[in-house]
Protein backbone atom coordinates (compact mmCIF):
# COMPACT_ATOMS: atom_id res chain seq x y z
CA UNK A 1 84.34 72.83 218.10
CA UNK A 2 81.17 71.41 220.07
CA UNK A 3 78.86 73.66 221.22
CA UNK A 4 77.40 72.08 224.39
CA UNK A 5 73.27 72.56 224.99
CA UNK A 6 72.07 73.82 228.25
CA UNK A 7 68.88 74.16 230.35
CA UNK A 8 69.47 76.81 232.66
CA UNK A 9 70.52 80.53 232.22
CA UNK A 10 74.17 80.85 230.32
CA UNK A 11 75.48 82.59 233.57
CA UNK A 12 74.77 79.15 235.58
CA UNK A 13 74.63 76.26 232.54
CA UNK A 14 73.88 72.94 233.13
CA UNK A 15 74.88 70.41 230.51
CA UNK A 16 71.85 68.34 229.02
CA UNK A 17 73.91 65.80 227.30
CA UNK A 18 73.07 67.50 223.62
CA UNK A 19 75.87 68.99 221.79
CA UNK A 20 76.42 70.13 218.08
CA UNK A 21 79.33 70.36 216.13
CA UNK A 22 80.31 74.12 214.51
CA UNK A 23 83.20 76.11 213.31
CA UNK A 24 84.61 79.12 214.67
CA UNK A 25 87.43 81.62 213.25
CA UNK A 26 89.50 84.30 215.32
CA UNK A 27 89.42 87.69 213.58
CA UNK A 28 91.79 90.46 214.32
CA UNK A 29 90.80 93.98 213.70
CA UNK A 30 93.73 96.36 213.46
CA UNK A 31 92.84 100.30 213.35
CA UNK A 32 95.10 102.77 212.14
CA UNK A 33 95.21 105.64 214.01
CA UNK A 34 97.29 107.39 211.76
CA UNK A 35 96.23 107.22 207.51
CA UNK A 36 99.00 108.01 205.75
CA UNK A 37 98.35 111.09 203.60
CA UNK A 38 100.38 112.23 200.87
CA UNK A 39 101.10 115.66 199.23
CA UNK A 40 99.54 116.15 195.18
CA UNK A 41 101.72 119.05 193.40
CA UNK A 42 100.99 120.55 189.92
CA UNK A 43 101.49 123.55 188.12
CA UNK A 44 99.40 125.37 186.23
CA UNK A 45 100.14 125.11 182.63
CA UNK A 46 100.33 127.94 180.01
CA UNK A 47 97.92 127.54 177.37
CA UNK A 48 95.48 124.88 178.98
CA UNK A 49 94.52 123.77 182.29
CA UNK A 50 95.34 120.56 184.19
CA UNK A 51 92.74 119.80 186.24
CA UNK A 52 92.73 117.09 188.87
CA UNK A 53 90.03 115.94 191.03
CA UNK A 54 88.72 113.66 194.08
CA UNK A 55 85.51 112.59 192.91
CA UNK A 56 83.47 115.10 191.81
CA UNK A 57 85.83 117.79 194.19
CA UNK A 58 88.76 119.92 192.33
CA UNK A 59 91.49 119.27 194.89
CA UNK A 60 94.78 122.09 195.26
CA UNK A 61 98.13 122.01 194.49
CA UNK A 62 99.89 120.84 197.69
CA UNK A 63 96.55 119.41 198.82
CA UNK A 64 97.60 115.97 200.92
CA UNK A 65 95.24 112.89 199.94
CA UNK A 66 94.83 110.30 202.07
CA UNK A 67 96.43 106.78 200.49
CA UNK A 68 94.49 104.83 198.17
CA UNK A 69 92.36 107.73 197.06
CA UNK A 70 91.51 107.26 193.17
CA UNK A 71 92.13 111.02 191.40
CA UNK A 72 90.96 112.27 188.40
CA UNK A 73 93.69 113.98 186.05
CA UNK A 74 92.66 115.49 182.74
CA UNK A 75 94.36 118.07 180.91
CA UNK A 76 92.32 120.15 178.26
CA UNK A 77 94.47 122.83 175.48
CA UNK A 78 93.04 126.29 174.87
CA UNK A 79 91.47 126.68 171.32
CA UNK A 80 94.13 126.72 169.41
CA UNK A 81 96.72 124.53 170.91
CA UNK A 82 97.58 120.71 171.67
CA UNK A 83 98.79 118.51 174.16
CA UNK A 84 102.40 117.82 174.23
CA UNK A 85 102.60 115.49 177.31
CA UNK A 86 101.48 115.04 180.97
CA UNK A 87 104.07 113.91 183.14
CA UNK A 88 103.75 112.76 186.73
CA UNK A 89 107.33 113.24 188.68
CA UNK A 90 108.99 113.86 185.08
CA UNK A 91 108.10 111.05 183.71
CA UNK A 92 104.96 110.47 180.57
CA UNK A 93 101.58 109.47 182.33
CA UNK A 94 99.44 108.36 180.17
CA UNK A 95 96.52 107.05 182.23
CA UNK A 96 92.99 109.17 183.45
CA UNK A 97 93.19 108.27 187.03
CA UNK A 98 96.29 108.18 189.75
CA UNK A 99 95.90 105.71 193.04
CA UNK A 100 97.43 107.58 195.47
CA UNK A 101 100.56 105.74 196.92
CA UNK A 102 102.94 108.66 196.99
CA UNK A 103 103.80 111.93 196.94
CA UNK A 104 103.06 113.53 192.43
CA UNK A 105 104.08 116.82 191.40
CA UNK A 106 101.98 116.51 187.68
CA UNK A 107 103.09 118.65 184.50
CA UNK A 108 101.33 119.40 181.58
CA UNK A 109 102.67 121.14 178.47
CA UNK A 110 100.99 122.10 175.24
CA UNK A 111 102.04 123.94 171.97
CA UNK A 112 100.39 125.86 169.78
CA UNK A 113 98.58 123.34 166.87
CA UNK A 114 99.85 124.19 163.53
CA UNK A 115 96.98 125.69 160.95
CA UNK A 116 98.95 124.30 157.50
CA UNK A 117 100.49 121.05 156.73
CA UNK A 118 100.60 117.86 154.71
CA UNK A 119 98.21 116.08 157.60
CA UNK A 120 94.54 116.16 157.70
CA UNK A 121 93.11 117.04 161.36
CA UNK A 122 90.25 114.58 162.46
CA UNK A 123 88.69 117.16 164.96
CA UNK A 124 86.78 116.72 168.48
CA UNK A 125 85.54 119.27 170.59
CA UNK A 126 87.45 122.06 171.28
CA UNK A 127 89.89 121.57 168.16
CA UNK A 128 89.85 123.28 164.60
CA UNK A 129 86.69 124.96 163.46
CA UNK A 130 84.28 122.50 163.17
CA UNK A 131 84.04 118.57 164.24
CA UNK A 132 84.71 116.64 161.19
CA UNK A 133 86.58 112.85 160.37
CA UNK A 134 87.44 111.22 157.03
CA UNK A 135 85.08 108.35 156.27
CA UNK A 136 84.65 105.95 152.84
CA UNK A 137 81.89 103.32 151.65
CA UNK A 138 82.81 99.63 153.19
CA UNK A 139 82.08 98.73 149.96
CA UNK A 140 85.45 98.86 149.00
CA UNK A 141 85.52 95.52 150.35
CA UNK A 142 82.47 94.16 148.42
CA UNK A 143 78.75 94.88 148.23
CA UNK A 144 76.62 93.62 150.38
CA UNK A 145 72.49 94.63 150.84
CA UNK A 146 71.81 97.06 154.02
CA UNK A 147 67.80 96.03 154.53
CA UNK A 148 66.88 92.46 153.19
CA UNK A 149 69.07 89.31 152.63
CA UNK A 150 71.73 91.12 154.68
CA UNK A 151 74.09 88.05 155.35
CA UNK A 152 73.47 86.04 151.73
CA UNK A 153 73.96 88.86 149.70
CA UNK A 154 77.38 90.33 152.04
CA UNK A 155 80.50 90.15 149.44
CA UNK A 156 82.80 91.98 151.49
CA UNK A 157 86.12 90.04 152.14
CA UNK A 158 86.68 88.82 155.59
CA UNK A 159 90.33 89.19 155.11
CA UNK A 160 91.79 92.61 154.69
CA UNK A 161 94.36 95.02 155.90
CA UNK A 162 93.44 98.69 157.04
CA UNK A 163 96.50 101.31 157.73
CA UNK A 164 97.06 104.88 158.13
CA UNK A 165 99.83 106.82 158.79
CA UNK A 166 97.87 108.68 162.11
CA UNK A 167 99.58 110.88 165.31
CA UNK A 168 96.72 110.80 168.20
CA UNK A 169 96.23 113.48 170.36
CA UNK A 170 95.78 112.47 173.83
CA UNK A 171 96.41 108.83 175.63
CA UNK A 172 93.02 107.74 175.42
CA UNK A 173 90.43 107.34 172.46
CA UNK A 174 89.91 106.24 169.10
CA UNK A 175 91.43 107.30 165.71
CA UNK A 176 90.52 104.70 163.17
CA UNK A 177 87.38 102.08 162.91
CA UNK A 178 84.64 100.91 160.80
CA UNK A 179 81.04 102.16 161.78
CA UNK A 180 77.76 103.14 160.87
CA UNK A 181 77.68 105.75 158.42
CA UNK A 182 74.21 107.56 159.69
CA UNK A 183 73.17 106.30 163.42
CA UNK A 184 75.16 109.14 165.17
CA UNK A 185 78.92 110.68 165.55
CA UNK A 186 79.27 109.47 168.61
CA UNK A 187 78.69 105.30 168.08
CA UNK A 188 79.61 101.64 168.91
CA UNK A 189 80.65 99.95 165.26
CA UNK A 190 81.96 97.43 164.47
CA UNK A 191 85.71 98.23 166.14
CA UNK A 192 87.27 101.48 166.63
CA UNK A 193 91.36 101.03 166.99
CA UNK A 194 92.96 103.57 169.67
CA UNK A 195 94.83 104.10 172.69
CA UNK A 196 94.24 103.33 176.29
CA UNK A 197 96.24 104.56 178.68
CA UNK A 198 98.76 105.42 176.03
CA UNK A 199 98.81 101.71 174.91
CA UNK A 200 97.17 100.66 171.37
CA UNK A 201 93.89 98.87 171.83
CA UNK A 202 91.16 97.80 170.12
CA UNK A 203 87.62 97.93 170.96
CA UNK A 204 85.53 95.38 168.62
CA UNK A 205 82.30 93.38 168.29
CA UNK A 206 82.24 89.99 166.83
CA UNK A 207 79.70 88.86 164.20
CA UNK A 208 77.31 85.41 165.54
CA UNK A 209 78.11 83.92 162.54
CA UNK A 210 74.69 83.05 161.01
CA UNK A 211 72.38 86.48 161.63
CA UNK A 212 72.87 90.06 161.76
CA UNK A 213 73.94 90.21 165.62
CA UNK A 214 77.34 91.71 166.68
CA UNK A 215 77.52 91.26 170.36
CA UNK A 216 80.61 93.62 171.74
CA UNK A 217 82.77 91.97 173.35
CA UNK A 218 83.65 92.26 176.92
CA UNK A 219 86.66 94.15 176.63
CA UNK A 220 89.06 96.04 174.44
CA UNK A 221 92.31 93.73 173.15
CA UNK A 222 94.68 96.20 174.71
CA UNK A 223 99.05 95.85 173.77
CA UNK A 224 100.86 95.23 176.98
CA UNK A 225 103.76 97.11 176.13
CA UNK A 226 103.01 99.54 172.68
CA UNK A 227 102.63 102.75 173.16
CA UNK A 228 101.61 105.74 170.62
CA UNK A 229 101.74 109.07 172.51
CA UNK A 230 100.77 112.47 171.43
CA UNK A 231 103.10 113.69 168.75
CA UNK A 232 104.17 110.35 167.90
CA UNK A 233 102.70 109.48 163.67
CA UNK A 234 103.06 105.97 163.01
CA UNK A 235 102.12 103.74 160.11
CA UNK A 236 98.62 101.40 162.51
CA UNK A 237 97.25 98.12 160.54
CA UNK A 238 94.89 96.31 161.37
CA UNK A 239 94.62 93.38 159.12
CA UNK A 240 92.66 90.21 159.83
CA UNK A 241 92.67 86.20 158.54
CA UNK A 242 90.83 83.64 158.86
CA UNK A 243 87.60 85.06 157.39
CA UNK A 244 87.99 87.43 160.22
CA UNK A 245 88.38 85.05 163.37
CA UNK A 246 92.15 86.47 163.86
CA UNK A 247 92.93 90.34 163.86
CA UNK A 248 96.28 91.86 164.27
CA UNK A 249 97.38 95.33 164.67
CA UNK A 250 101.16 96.32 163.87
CA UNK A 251 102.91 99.75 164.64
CA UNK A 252 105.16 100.73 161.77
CA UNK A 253 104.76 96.56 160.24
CA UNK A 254 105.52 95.31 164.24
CA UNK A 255 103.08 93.37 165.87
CA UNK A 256 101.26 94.96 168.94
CA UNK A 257 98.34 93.30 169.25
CA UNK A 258 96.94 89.35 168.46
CA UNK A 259 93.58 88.99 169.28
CA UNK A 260 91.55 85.50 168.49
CA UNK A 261 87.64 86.61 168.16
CA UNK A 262 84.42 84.38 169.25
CA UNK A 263 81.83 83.12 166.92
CA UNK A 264 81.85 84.80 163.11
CA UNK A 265 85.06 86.71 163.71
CA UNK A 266 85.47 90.73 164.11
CA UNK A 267 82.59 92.90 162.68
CA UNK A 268 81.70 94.08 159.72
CA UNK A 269 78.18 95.58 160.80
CA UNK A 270 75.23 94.86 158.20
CA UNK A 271 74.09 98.41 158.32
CA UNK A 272 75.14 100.83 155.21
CA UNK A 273 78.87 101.34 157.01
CA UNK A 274 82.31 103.36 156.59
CA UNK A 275 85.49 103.06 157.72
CA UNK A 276 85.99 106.25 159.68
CA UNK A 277 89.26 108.06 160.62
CA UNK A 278 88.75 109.76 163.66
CA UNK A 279 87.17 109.41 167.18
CA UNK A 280 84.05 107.76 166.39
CA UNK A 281 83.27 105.78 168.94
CA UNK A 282 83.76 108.34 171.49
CA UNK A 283 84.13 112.19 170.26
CA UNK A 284 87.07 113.51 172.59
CA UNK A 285 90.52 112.53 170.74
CA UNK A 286 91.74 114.31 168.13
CA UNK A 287 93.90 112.97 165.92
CA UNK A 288 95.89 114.10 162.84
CA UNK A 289 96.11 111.34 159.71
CA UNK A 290 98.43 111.65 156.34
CA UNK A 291 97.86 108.28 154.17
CA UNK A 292 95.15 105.81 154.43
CA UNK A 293 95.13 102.11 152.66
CA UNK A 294 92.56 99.13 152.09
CA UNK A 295 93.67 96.15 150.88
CA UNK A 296 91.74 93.05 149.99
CA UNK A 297 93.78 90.44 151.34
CA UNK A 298 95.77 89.92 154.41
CA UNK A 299 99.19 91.17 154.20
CA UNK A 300 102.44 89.90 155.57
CA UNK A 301 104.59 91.82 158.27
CA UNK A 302 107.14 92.20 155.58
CA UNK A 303 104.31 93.53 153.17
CA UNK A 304 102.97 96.26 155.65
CA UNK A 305 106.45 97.40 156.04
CA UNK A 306 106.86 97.75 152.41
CA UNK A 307 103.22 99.71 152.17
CA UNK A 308 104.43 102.00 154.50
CA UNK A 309 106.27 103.63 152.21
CA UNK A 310 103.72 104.54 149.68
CA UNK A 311 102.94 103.40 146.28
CA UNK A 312 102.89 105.99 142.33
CA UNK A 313 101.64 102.67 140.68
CA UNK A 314 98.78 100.47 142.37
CA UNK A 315 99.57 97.36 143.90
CA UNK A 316 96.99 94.03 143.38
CA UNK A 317 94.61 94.05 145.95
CA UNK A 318 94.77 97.63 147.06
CA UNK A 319 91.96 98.64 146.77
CA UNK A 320 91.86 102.46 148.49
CA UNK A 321 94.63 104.70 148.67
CA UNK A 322 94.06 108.17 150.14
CA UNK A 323 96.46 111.18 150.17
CA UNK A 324 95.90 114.55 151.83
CA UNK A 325 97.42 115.96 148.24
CA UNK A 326 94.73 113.69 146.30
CA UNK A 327 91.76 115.96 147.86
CA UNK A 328 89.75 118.65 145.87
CA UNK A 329 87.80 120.41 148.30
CA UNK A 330 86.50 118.41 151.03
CA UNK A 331 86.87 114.99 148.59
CA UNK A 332 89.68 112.71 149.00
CA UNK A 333 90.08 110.90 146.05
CA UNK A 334 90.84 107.21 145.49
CA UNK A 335 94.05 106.47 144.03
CA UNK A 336 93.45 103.01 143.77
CA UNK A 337 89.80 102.74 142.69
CA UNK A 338 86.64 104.04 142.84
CA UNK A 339 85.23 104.69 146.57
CA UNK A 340 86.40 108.38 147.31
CA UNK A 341 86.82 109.81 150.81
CA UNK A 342 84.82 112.28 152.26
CA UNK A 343 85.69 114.59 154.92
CA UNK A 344 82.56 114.92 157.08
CA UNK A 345 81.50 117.20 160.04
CA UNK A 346 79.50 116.70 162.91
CA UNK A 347 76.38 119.05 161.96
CA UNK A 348 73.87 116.97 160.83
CA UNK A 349 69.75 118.02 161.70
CA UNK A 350 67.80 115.09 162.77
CA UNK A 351 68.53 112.01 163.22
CA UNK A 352 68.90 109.90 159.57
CA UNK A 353 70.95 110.23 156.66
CA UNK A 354 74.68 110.80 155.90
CA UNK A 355 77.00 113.49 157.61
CA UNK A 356 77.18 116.24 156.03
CA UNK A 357 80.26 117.66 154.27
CA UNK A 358 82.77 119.56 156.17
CA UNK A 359 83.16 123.22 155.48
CA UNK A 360 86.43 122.43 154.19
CA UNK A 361 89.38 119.87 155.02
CA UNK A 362 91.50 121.27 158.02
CA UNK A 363 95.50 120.74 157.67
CA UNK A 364 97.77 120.34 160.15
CA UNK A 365 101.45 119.04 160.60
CA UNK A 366 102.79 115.96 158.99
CA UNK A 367 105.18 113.50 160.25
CA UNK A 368 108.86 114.49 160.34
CA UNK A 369 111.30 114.56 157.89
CA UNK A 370 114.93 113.82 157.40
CA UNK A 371 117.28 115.65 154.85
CA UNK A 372 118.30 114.01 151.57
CA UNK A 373 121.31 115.04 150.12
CA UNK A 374 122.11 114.10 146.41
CA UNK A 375 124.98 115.15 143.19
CA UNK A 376 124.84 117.35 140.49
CA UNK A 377 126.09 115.05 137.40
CA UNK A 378 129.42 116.50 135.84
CA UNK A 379 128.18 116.25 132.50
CA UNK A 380 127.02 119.48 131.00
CA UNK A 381 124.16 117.94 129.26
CA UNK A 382 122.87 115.79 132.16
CA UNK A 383 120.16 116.38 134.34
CA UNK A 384 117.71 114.35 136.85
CA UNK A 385 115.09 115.52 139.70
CA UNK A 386 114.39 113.27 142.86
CA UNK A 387 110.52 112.55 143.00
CA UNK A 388 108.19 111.99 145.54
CA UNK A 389 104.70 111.01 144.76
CA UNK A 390 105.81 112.73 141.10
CA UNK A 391 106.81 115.92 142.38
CA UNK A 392 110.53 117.39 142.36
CA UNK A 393 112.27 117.67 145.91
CA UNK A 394 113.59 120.99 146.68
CA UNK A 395 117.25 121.68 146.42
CA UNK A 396 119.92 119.79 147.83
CA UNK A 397 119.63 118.98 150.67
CA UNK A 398 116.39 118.71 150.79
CA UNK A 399 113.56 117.81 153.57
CA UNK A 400 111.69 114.27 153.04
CA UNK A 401 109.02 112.69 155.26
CA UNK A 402 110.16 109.54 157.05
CA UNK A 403 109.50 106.28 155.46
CA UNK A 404 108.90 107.69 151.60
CA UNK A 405 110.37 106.35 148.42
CA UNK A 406 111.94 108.69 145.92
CA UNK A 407 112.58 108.08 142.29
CA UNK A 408 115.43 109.38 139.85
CA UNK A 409 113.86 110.93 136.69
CA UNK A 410 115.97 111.53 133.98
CA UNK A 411 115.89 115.32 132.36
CA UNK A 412 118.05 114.92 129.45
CA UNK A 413 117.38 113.71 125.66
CA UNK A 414 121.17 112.93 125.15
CA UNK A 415 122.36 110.96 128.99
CA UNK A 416 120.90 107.92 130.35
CA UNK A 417 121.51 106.91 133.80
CA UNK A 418 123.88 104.25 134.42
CA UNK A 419 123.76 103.82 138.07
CA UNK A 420 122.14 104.68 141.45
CA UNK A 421 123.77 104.64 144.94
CA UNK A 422 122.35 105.16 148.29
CA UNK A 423 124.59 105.75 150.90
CA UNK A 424 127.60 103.86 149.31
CA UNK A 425 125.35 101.11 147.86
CA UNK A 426 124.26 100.70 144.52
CA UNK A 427 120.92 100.24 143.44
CA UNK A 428 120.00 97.08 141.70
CA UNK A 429 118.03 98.97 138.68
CA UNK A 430 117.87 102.80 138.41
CA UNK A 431 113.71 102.80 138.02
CA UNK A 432 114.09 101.10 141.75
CA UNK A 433 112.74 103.21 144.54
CA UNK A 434 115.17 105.32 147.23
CA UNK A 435 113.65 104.42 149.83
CA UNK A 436 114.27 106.94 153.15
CA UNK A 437 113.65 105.74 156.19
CA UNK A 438 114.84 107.55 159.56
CA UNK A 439 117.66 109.04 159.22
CA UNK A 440 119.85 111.44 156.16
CA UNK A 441 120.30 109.45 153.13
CA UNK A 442 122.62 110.57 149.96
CA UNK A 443 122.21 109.81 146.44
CA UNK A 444 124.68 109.72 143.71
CA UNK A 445 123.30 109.59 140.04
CA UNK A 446 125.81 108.80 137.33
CA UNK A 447 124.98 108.80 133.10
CA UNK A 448 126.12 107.41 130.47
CA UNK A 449 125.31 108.91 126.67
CA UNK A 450 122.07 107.55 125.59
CA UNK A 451 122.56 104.46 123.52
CA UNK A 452 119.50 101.92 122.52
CA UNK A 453 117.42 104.20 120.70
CA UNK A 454 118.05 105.29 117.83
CA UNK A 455 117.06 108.95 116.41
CA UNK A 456 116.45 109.33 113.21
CA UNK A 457 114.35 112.28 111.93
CA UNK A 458 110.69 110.95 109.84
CA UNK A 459 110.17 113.27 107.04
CA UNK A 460 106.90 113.81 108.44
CA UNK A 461 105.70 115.57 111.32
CA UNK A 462 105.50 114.28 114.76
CA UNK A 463 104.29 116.42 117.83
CA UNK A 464 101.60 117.22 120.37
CA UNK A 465 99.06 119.52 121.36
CA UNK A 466 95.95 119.93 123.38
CA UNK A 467 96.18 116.26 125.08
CA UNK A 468 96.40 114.69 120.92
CA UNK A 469 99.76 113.48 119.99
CA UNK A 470 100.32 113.61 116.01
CA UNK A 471 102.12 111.27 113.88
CA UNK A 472 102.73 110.44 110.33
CA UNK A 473 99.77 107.38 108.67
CA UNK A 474 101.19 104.52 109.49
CA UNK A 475 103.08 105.22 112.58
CA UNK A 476 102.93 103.92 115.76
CA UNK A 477 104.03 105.21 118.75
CA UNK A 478 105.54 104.29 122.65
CA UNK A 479 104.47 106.53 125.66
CA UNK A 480 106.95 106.32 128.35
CA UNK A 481 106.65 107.89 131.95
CA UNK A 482 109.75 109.66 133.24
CA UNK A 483 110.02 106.52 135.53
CA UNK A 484 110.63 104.13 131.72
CA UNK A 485 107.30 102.93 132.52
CA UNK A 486 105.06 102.09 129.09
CA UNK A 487 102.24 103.83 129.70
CA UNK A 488 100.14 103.64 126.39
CA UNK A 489 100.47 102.22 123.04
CA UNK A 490 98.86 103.91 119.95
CA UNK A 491 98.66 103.79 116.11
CA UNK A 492 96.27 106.54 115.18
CA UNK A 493 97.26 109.56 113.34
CA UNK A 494 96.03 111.73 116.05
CA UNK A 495 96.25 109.59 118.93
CA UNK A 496 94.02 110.77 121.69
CA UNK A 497 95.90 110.89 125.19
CA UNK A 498 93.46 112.05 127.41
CA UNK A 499 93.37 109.60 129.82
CA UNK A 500 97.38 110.30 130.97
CA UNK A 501 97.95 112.23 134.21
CA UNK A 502 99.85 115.01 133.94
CA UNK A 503 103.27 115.02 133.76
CA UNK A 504 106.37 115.10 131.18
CA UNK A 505 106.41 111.81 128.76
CA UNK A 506 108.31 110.19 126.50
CA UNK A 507 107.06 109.24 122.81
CA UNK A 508 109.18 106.81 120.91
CA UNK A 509 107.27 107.19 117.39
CA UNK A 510 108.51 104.26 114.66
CA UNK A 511 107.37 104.31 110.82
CA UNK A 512 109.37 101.46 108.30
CA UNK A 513 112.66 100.66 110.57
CA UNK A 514 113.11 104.35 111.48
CA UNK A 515 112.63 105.95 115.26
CA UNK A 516 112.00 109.42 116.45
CA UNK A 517 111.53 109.93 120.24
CA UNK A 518 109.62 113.29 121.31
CA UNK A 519 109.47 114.85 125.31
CA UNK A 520 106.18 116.27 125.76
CA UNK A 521 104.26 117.58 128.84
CA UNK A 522 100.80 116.92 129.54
């Protein structure tokens, strides 16, 4: 387009011979008389509120909204309760805000949270009786110095795996991470692991690689299509490899999330640091937790699907193991070494120092169960309980938590048991675990008489009392757990067995070729 110069008035031009060369565009402007508006519906829930808003502005049921209006939509339980689901035209929506684009009738249901359980509740406002989480020493993984030669003297492995069995209470927060453990409640970390929008994510710094800096990265890893809604427990890991520069989370040992990190690789801040099981990077999910684990090492898929089910004898390279039935008082203790859990609350004056101890831990439901059905033996002498974590199911049938192993433990001096099946197929050893997974399982236990052993009676002696077991000079003596497990080996006369957990043992005493074997319980 030329744009031709002119000496005289625009109304009466005369060209000058000077031109210049421009562009022009045509633009179209299009007005809509008539914005489309559309009606918002929702009911008013018993035992909350659902509150949805236009900006700052509470709008009302029916209220139309004009399209492309960004609302608000929270819903908050009473004291007392918990949020089931909030559902937008019957089906879950997980997400804070709706973009108006139709016509939403919005539910929201919640049920009355359950006081006792086999679940720990990490609280946030508004639930339980105080604000507390469950938090343990990073230096499970390794010392390292918090206020001089922070990076030379760090020892904590790069590559580890951290999993709970967790349920989160609302579609968006945090319910597991590693952070400082006395800035403030409320704080950044190194990562907290969560949902957005109903979807598991991962919010995370990443270490420089040569100082103490941990820039945050831009934004959270989030899964594109895994989902943990409220209500919902599931075995989370988070496990990372190559010193850190690769992290992983899994839902129930499936992969959800792959994230490749900048620089050093994910976090592990230099200050004095826990791993935290609650909301701490934000303070407004609850969540409820059963088992916690920290390995060492980076573990398979096939490994994490395996830990899932729990462990009575320590693995290599676990190195903490929390159970809600391990705590005394508001202590968890470590099954698997020596950094216990603490359950902490939100109280603390000023603005140093560790969180002080809850008032006491707050249970709440576990994860389901499934029944487990399983034989009486014929024999009249024969007898067996099914364990769990060492402790005898109820009758048959009898309830068991999803994803648990059971054990057969033999009750009688005179059978032996010959064979396990599960569901129509045999175990490959009877000490193996029954595992139980989703749905009913059946056992059948068979026995044999006892044979292998045999009982003859020493002239002297042999029996136990007050944690000593006592034994002819010159004896030695076997202990067996329940599960055939050696357990200790001793040749004193009074053999001090203090250090055995309690529980029901076998001791297969020997003196010159001849056996005795004794049941005692500790």
């Amino acid at each position: 387009m030329m744009f031709i110069g002119a000496e005289t008035a625009p109304e009466n031009p005369t060209y000058n011979g000077n031109y210049t060369e421009g562009t022009y565009y045509d633009v179209k402007i299009t007005v809509k008389s008539n914005i489309q508006r559309y009606a918002i519906n929702f009911t008013a829930p018993e035992n909350g509120t659902l509150s949805i808003k236009n900006g700052a502005t509470a709008i009302t049921s029916g209220e139309e909204v004009a399209e492309g209006t960004i609302l608000t939509v929270s819903a908050t339980p009473n004291s007392g309760y918990e949020l089931v689901a909030v559902k937008n035209n019957g089906e879950i929506f997980p997400n804070s805000t709706y973009a108006v684009t139709a016509a939403a009738n919005f539910t929201a249901e919640f049920k009355q949270l359950a006081t006792e359980g086999e679940a720990m509740l990490m609280s946030a406002p508004g639930y339980g009786t105080e604000e507390a989480q469950l938090r343990f020493s990073d230096t499970a993984l390794g010392s390292h110095n918090t206020s001089e030669n922070q990076v030379s003297s760090d020892q904590r492995s790069r590559n580890y795996t951290f999993s709970a069995w967790v349920s989160p209470m609302g579609y968006n927060g945090v319910f597991m991470g590693h952070v400082q453990n006395s800035i403030t409640w409320n704080v950044e970390g190194s990562y907290g692991i969560g949902v957005q929008n109903g979807k598991l994510a991962v919010w995370y710094r990443y270490w420089d690689g040569s100082s103490t800096g941990c820039p945050g990265a831009s934004a959270p890893a989030v899964s594109e299509t895994t989902t943990l809604y409220p209500g919902e427990f599931a075995f989370i890991s988070l496990v990372t490899s190559n010193d850190g520069k690769n992290f992983k989370v899994y839902k129930n040992g499936e992969e959800a999330i792959s994230q490749d990190v900048e620089q050093g690789g994910l976090a592990l801040l230099y200050d004095a640091c826990d791993f935290a099981i609650g909301d701490s990077k934000y303070n407004q999910m609850a969540s409820k937790v059963e088992e916690v684990q920290l390995w060492n090492r980076t573990l398979t898929p096939e490994e994490i699907k395996t830990s899932m089910y729990g462990y009575n004898e320590m693995p290599e390279g676990l190195v903490a193991y929390y159970r809600p039935e391990s705590a005394t008082g508001t202590t968890v203790d470590n099954l698997a070494g020596d950094v216990d859990a603490y359950y902490r609350a939100n109280n603390r004056s000023g603005d140093s120092g560790e969180f002080p101890m809850a008032t006491a831990i707050q249970k709440t439901n576990g994860r389901e169960t499934v029944e487990v059905t399983y034989n009486t033996p014929e024999e009249e002498n024969a007898a067996y309980t099914l364990q769990r974590y060492g402790v005898d199911l109820t009758a048959s049938p009898a309830p068991v938590k999803v994803y648990s192993n059971l054990y057969a433990v033999n009750g009688s001096d005179s059978y032996e048991i010959s064979s396990i099946t599960v569901d129509g197929t045999p175990l490959t050893n009877v000490t193996d675990p029954i595992q139980v997974a989703t749905s009913p399982v059946k056992v059948d236990v068979v026995f044999n008489l006892a044979s292998g052993i045999e009982e003859e009676v020493v002239a002297e002696p042999i029996y136990y009392n007050n944690n000593v077991l006592y034994m002819p000079e010159g004896a030695t003596a076997v202990i067996y757990n329940l599960l055939g497990t050696v357990v200790a080996e001793v040749a004193e006369p009074a053999a001090n067995l203090a250090q055995l957990p309690a529980g029901i043992y076998l001791a297969k005493v020997s003196k010159d070729g001849n056996h005795t074997i004794i049941r005692f319980k500790k």
